[in-house]
C-alpha atoms as a PDB file:
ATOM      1  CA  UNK A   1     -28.145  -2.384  11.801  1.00  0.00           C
ATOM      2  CA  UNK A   2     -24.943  -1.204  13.089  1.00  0.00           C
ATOM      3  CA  UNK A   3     -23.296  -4.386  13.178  1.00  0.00           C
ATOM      4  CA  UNK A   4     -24.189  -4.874   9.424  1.00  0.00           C
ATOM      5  CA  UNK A   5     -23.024  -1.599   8.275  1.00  0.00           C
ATOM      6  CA  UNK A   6     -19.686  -0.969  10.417  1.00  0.00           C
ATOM      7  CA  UNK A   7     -19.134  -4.795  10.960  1.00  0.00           C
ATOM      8  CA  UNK A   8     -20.264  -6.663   8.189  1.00  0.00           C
ATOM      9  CA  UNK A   9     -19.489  -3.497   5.675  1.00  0.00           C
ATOM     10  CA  UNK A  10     -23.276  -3.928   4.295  1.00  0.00           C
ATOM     11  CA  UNK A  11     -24.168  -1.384   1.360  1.00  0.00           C
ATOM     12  CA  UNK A  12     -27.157   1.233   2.241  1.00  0.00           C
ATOM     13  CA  UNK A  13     -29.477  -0.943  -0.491  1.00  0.00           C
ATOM     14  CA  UNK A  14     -28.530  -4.388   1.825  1.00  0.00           C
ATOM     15  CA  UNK A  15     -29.618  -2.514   5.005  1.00  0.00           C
ATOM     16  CA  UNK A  16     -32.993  -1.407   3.552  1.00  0.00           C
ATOM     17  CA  UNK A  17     -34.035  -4.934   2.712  1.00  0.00           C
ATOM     18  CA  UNK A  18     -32.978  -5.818   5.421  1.00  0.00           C
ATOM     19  CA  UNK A  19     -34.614  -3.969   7.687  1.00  0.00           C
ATOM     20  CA  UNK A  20     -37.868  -4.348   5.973  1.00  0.00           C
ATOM     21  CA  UNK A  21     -37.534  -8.019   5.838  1.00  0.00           C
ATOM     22  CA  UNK A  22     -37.236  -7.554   9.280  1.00  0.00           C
ATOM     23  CA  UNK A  23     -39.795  -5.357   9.814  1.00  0.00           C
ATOM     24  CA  UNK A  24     -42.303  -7.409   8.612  1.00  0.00           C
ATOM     25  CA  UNK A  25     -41.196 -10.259  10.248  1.00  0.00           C
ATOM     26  CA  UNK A  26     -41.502  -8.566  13.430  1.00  0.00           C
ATOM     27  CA  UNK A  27     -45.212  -7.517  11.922  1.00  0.00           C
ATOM     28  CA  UNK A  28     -46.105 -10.925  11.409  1.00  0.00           C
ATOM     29  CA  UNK A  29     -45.626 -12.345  14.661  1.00  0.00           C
ATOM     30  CA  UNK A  30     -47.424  -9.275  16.983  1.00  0.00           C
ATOM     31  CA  UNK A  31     -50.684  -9.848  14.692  1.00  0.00           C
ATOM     32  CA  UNK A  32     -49.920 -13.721  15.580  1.00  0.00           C
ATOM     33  CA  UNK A  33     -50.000 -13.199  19.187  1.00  0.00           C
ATOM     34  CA  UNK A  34     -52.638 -10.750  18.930  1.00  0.00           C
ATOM     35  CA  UNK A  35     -54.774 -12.758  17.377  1.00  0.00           C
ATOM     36  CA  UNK A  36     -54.197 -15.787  20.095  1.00  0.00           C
ATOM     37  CA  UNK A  37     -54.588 -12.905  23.125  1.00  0.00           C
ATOM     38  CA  UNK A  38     -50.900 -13.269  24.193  1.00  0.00           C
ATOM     39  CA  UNK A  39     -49.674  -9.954  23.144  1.00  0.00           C
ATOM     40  CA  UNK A  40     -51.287  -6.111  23.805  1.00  0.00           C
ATOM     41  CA  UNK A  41     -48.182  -4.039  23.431  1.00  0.00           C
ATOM     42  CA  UNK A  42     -46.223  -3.589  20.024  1.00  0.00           C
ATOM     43  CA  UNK A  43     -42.833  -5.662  20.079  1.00  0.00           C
ATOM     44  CA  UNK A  44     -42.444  -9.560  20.835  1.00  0.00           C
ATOM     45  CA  UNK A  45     -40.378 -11.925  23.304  1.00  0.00           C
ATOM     46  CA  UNK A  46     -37.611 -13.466  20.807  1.00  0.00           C
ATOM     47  CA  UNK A  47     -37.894 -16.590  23.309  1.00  0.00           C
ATOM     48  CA  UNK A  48     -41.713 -16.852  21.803  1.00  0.00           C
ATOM     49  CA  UNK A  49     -40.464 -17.054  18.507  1.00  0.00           C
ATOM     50  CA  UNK A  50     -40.338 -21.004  18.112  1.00  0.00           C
ATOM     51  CA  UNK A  51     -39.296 -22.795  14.559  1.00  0.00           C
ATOM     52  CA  UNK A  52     -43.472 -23.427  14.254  1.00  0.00           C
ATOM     53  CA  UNK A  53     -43.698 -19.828  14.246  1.00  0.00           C
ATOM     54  CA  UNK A  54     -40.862 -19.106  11.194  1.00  0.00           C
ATOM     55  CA  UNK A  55     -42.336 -22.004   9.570  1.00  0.00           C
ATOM     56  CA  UNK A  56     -46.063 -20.126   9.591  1.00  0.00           C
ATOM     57  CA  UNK A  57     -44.519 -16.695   8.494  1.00  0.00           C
ATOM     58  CA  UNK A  58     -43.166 -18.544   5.533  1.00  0.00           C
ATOM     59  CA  UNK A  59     -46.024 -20.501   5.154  1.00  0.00           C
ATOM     60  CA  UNK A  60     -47.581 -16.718   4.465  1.00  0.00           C
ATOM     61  CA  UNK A  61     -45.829 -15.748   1.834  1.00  0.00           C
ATOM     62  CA  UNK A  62     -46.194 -18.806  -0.219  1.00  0.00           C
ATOM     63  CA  UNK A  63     -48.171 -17.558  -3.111  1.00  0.00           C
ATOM     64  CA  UNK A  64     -47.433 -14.130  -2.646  1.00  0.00           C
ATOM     65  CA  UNK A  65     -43.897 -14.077  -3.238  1.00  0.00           C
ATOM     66  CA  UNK A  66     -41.277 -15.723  -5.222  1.00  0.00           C
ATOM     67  CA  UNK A  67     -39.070 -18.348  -3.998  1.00  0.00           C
ATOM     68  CA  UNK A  68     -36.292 -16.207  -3.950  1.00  0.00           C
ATOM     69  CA  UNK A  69     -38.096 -13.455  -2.073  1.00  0.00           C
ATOM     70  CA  UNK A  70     -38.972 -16.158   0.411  1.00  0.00           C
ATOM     71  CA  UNK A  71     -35.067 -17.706   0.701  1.00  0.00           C
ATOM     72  CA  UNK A  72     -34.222 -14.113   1.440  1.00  0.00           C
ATOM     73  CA  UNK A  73     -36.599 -13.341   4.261  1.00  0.00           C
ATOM     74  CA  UNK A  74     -35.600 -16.726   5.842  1.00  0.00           C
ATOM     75  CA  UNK A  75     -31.793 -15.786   5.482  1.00  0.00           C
ATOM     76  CA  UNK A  76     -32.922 -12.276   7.368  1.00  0.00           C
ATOM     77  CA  UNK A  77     -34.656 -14.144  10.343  1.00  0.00           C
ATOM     78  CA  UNK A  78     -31.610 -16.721  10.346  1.00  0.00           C
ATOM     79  CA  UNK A  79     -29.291 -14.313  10.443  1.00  0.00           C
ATOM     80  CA  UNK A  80     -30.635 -11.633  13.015  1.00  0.00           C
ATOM     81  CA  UNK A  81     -31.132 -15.157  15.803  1.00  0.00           C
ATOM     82  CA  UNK A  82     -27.608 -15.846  15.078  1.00  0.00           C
ATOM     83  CA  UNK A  83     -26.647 -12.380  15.613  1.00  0.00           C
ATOM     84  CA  UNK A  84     -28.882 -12.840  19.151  1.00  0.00           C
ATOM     85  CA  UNK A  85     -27.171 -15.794  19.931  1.00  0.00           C
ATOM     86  CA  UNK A  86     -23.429 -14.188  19.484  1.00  0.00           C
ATOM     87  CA  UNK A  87     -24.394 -11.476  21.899  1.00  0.00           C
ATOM     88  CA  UNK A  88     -25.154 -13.860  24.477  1.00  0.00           C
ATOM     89  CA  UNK A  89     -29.133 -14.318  23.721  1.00  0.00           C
ATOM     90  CA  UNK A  90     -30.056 -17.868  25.288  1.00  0.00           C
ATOM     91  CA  UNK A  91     -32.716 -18.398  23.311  1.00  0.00           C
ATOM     92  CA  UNK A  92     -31.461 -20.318  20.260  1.00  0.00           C
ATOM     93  CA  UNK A  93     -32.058 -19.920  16.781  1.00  0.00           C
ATOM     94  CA  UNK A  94     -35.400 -21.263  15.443  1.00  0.00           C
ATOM     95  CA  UNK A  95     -34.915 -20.565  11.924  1.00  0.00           C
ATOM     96  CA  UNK A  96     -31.411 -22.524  11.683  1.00  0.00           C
ATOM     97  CA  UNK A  97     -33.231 -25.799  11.185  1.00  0.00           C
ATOM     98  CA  UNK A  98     -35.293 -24.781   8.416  1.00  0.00           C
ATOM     99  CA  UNK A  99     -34.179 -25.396   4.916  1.00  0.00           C
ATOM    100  CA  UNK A 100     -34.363 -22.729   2.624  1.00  0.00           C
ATOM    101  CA  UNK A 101     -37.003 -23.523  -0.014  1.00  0.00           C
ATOM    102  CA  UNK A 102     -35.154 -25.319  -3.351  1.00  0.00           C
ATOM    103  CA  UNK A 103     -34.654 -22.266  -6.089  1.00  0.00           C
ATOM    104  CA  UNK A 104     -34.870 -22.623 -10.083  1.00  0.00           C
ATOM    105  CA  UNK A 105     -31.967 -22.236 -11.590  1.00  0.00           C
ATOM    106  CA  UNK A 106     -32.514 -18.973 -13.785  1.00  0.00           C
ATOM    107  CA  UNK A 107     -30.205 -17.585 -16.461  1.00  0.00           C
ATOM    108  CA  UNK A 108     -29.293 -14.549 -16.232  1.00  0.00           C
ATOM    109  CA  UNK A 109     -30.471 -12.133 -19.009  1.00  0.00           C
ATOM    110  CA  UNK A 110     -27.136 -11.607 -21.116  1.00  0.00           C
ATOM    111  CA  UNK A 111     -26.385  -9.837 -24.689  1.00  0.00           C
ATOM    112  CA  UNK A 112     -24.627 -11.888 -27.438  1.00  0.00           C
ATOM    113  CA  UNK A 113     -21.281 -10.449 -28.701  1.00  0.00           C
ATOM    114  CA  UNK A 114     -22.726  -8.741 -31.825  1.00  0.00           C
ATOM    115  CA  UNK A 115     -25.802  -7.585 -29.523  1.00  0.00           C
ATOM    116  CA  UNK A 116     -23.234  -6.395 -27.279  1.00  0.00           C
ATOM    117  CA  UNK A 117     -21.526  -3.934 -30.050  1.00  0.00           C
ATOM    118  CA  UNK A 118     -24.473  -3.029 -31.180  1.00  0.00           C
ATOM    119  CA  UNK A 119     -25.317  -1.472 -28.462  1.00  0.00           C
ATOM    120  CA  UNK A 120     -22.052  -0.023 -27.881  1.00  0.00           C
ATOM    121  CA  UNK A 121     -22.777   1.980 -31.080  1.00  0.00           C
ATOM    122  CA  UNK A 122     -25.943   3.766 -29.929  1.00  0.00           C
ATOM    123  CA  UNK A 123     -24.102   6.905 -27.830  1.00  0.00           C
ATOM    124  CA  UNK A 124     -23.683   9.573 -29.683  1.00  0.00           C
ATOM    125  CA  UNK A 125     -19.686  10.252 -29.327  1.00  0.00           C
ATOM    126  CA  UNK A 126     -20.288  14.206 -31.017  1.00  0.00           C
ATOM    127  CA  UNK A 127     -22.050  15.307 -27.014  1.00  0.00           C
ATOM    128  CA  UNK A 128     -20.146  15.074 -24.167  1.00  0.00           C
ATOM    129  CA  UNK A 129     -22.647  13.428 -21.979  1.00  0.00           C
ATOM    130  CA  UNK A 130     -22.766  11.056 -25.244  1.00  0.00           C
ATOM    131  CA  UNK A 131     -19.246  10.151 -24.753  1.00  0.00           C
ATOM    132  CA  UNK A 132     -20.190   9.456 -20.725  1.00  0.00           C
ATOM    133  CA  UNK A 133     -22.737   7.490 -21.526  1.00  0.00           C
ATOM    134  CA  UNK A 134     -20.384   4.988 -24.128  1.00  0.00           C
ATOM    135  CA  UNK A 135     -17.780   5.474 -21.413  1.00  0.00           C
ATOM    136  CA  UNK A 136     -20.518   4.098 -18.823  1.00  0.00           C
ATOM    137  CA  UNK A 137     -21.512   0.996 -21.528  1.00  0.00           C
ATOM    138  CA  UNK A 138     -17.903   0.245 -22.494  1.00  0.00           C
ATOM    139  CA  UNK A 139     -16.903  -0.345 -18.454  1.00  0.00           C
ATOM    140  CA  UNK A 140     -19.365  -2.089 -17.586  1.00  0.00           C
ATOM    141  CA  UNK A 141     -18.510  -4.461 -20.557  1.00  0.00           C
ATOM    142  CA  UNK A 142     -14.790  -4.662 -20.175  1.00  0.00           C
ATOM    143  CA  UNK A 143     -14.873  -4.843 -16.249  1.00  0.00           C
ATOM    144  CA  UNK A 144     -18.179  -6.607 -15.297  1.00  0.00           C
ATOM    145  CA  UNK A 145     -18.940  -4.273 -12.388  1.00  0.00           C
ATOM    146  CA  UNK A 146     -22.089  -3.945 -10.877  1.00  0.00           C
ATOM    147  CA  UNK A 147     -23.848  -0.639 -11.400  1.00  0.00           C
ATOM    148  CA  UNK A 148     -23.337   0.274  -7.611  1.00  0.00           C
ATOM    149  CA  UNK A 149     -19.676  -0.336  -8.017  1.00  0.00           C
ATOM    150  CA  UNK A 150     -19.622   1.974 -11.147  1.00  0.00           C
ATOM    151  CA  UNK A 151     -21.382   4.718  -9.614  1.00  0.00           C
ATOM    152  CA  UNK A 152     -18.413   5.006  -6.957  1.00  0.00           C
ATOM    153  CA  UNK A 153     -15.953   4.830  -8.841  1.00  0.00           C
ATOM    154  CA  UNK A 154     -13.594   7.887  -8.729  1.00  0.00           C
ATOM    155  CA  UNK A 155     -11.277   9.422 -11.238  1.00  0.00           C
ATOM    156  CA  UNK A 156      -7.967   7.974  -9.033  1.00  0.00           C
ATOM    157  CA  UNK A 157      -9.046   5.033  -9.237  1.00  0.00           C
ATOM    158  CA  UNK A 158      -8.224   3.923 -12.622  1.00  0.00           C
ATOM    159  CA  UNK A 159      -4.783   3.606 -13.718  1.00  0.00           C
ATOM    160  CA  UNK A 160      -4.190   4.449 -17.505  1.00  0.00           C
ATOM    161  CA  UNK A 161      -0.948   3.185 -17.164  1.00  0.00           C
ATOM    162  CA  UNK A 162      -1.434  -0.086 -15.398  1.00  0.00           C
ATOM    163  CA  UNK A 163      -4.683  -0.450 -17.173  1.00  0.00           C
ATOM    164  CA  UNK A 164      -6.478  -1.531 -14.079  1.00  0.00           C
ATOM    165  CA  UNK A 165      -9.245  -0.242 -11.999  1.00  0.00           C
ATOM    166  CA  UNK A 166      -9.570  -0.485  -8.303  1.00  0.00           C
ATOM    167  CA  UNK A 167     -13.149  -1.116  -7.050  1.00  0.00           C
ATOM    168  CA  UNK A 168     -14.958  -1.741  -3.913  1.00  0.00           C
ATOM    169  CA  UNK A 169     -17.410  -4.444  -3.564  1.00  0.00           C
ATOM    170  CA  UNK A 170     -19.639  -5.865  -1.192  1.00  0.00           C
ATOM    171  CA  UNK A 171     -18.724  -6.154   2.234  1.00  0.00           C
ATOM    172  CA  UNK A 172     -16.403  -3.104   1.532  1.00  0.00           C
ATOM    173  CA  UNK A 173     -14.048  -5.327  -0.048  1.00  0.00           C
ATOM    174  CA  UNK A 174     -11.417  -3.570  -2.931  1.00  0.00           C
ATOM    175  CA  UNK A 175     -10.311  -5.394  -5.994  1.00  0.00           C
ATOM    176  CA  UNK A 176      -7.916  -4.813  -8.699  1.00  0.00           C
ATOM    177  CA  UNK A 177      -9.486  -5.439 -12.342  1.00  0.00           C
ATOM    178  CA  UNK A 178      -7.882  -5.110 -15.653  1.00  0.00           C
ATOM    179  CA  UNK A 179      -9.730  -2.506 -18.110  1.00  0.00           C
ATOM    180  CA  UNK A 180      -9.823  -2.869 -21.942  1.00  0.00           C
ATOM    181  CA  UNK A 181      -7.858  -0.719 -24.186  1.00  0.00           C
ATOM    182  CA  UNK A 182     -10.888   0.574 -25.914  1.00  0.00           C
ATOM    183  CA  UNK A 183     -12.617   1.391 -22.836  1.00  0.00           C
ATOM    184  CA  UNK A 184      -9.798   3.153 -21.482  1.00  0.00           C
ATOM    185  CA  UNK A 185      -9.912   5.245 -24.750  1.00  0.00           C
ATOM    186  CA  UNK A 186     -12.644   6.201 -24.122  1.00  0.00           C
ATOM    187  CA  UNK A 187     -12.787   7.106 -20.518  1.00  0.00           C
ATOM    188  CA  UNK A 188      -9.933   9.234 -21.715  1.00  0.00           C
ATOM    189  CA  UNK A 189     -11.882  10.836 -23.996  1.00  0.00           C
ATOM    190  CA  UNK A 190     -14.986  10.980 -21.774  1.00  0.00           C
ATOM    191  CA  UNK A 191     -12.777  12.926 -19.247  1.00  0.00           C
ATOM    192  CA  UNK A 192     -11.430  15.348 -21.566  1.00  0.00           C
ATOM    193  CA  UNK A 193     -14.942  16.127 -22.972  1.00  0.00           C
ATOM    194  CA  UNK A 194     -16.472  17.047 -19.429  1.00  0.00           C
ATOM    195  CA  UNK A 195     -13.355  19.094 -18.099  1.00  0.00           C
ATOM    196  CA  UNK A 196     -15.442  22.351 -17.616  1.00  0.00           C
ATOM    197  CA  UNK A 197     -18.471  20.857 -16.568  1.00  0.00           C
ATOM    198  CA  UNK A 198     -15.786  19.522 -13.397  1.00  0.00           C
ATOM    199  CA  UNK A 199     -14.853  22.771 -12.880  1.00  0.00           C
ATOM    200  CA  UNK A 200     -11.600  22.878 -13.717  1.00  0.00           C
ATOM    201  CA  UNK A 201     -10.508  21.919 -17.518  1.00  0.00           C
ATOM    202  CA  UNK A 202      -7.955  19.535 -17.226  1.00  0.00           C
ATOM    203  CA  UNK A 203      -7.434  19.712 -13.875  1.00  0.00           C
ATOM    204  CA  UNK A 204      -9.175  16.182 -12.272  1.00  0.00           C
ATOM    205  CA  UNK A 205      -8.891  15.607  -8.354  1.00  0.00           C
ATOM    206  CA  UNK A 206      -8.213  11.832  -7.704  1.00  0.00           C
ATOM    207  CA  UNK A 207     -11.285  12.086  -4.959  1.00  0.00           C
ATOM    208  CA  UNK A 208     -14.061  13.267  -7.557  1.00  0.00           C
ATOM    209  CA  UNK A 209     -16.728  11.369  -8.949  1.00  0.00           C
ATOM    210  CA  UNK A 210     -15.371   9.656 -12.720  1.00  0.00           C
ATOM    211  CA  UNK A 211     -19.072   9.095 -14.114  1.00  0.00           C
ATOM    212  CA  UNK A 212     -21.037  12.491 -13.272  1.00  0.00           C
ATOM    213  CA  UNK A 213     -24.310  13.577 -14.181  1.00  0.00           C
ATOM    214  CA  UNK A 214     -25.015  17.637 -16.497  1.00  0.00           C
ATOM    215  CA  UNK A 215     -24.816  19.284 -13.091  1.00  0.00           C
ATOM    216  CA  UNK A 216     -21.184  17.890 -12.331  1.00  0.00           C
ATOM    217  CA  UNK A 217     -22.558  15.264  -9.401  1.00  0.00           C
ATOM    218  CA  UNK A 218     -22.003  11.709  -9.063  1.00  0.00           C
ATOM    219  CA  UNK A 219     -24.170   9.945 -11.119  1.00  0.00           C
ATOM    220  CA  UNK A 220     -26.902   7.850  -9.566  1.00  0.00           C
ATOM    221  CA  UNK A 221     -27.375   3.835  -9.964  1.00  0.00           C
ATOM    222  CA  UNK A 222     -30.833   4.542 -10.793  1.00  0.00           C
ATOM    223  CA  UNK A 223     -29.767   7.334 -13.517  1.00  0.00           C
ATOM    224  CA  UNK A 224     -27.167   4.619 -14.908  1.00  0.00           C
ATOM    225  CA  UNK A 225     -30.301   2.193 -15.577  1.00  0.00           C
ATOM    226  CA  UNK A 226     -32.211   4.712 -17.340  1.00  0.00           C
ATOM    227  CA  UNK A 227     -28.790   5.475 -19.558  1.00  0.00           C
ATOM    228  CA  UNK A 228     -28.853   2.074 -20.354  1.00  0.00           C
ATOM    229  CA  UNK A 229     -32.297   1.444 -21.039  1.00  0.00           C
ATOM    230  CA  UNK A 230     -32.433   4.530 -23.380  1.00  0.00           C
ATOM    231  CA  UNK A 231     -29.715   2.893 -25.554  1.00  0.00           C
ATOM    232  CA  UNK A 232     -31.366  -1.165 -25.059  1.00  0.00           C
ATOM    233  CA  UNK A 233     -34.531   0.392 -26.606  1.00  0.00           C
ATOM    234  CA  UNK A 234     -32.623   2.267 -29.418  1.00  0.00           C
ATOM    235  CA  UNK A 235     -31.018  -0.932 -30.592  1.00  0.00           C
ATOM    236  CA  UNK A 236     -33.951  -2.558 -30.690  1.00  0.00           C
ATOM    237  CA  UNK A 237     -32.703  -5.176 -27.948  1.00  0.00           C
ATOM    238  CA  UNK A 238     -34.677  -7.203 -24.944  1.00  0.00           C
ATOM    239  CA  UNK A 239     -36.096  -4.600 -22.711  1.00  0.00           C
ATOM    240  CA  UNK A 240     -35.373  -6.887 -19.814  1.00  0.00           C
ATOM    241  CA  UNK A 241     -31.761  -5.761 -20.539  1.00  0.00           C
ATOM    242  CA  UNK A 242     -30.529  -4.043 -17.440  1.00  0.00           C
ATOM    243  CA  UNK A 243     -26.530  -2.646 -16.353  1.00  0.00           C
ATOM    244  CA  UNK A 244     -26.352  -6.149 -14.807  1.00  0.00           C
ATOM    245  CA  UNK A 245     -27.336  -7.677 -18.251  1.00  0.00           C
ATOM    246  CA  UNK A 246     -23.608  -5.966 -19.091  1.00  0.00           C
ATOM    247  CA  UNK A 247     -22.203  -7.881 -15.650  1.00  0.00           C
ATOM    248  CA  UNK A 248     -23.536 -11.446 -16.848  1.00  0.00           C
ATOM    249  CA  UNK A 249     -22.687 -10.723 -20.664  1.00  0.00           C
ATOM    250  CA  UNK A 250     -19.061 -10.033 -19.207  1.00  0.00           C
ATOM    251  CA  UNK A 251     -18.768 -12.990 -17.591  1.00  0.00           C
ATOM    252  CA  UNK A 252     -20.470 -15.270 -19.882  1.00  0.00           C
ATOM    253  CA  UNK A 253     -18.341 -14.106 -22.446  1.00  0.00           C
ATOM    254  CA  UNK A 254     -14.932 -14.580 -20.943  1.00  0.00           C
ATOM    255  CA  UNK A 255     -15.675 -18.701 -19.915  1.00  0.00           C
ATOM    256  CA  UNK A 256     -16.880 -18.817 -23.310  1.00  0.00           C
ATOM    257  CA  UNK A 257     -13.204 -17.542 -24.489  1.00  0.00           C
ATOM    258  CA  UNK A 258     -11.606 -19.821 -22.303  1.00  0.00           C
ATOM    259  CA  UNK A 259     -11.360 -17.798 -19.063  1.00  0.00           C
ATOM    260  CA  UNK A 260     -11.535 -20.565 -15.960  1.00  0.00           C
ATOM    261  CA  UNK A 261     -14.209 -20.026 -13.416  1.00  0.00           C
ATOM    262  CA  UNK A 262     -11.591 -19.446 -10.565  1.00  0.00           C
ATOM    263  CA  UNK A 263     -10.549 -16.464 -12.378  1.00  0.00           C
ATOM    264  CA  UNK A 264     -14.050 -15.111 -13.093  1.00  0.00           C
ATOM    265  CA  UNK A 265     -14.895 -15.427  -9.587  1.00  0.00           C
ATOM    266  CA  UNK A 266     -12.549 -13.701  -8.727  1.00  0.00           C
ATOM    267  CA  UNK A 267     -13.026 -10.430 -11.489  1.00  0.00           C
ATOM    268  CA  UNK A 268     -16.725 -10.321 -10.030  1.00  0.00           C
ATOM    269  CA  UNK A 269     -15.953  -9.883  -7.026  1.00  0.00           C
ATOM    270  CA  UNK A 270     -18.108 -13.153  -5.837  1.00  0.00           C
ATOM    271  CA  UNK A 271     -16.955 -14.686  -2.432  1.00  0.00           C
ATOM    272  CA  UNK A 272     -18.376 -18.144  -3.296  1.00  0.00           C
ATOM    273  CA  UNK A 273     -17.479 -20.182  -6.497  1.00  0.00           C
ATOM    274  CA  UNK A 274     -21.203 -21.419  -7.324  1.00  0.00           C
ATOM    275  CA  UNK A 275     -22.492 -18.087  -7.583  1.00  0.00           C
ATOM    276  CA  UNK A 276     -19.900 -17.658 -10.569  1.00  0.00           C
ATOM    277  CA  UNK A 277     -21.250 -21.272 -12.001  1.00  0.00           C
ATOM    278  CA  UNK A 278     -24.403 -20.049 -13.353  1.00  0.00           C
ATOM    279  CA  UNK A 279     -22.544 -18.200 -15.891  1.00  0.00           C
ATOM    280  CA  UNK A 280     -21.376 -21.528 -17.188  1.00  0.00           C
ATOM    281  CA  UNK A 281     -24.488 -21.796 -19.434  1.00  0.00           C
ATOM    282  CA  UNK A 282     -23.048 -20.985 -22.858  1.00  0.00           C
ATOM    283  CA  UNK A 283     -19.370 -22.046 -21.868  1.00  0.00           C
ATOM    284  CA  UNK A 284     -21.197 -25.729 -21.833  1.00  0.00           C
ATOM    285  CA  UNK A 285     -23.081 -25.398 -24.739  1.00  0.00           C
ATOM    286  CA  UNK A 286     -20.834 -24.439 -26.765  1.00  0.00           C
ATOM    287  CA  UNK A 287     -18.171 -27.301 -25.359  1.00  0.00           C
ATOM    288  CA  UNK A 288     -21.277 -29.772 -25.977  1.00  0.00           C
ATOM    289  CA  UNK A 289     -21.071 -28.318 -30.228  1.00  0.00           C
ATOM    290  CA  UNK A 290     -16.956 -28.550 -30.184  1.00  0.00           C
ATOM    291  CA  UNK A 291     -17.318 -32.451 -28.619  1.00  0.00           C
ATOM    292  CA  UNK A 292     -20.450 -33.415 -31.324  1.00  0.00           C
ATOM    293  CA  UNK A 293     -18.154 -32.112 -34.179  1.00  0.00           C
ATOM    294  CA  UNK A 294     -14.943 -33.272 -33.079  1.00  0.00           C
ATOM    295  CA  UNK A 295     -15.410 -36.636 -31.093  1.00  0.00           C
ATOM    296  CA  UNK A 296     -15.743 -39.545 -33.661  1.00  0.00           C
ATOM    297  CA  UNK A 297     -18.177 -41.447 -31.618  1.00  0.00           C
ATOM    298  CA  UNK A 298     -20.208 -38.864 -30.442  1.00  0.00           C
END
């Protein structure tokens, strides 16, 4: 776990799954070599652990799981035998062989434009946690963070002038992305609003917290979800709308302006370029209705 957190910059969520992932792989196998008589004491011989034996713990969670649940767990075991096998561990890696079951391709849940302002309506900008919560809404809109990447954001690190925002991502990793006008406006405004509850009006340290909660704390991922459920259910809009919904609408809404995938990779934050290509739904619909009216042959 150390080597994921201080070496591989892995968030505390990413270290929780995967140590239970782990966990239960370990689980697995001891009640397997129970069960045969080989093994009395908790714990088990990673030179035991064969590909037969990765191929019967996945084999166990067929049917119980999803097959994106099941790609996960057999990234976990793949990864912790190739971490064995860079500290010197002789005793290969069984699960390196095995191919990772074949996933459907889902679309994300996303908002349409108007669905998109309508919800942006829903705060009520008279309160000043109303004016937090649009400020919340209207980020994650004009800069397609992640809700995690939100939450840690801190007052210095937008730049009013610049109109950027500097972030940190996965693996630790900081990147620069450009902020809307009208989101800035009302971050502004958002910041003005809470000045007491900071404890000193006007006065904002460049270390503090920019999204807090009525007490004057950082505000929690999990608080940020209910914020935006409150509003998704107020506008009368999917409930399976989540602060990621605001990620994919982002990004589904800039290829459909135009916006090349290099350049929306690299907004997200996303190291490889075909986890950016599933937001290419609508972009290729909507080049599909331009080439039907347009093409004379079509």
């Amino acid at each position: 776990m150390l080597y994921l957190k201080d070496i591989k910059g892995c968030s505390p969520y990413t270290l929780r799954s995967y140590r239970t992932d782990l966990e239960q792989f370990v689980h697995f196998v001891e009640n397997r070599e129970s069960n045969s008589g080989q093994g009395k004491e908790k714990g088990i011989a990673v030179g035991s652990v064969d590909s037969l034996v990765v191929r019967e713990y996945l084999g166990s969670l067929y049917g119980r799981l999803k097959r994106t649940s099941i790609a996960r767990k057999l990234s976990v075991v793949r990864s912790f035998f190739h971490f064995l096998e860079k500290e010197g561990s002789e005793c290969g890696n069984p699960a390196a062989e095995i191919r990772t079951p074949k996933l459907e391709k889902v679309i994300p849940p996303y908002l349409p434009v108007d669905d998109v302002f309508r919800l942006l309506e829903r705060p009520d900008r008279k309160k000043p946690l109303g004016t937090r919560d649009l400020a919340i809404l209207e980020v994650l809109y004009s800069c397609g963070f992640r809700a995690g990447e939100l939450g840690s954001l801190n007052v210095g690190d937008v730049d009013f002038q610049g109109r950027l925002v500097k972030v940190t991502g996965k693996g630790n990793k900081e990147r620069i992305v450009p902020i809307g006008r009208k989101a800035l406006g009302v971050v502004k405004e958002y910041l003005e609003t809470t000045g007491r509850l900071r404890g000193k009006s006007g006065d904002f340290v460049p270390e503090s917290p920019l999204f807090i909660n009525f007490r004057g704390g950082r505000l929690t991922t999990r608080s940020m979800g209910r914020i935006i459920k409150k509003y998704v259910i107020d506008a009368g809009l999917p409930s399976d709308i989540s602060p990621h919904s605001m990620r994919h609408s982002y990004a589904t809404h800039l290829l459909d302006g135009g916006a090349d995938l290099r350049s929306v990779q690299e907004l997200l934050g996303h190291e490889s370029l075909s986890t950016t290509q599933k937001y290419t739904h609508v972009s290729i619909d909507r080049l599909m209705e331009v080439y039907d009216k347009a093409h004379p042959r079509h």
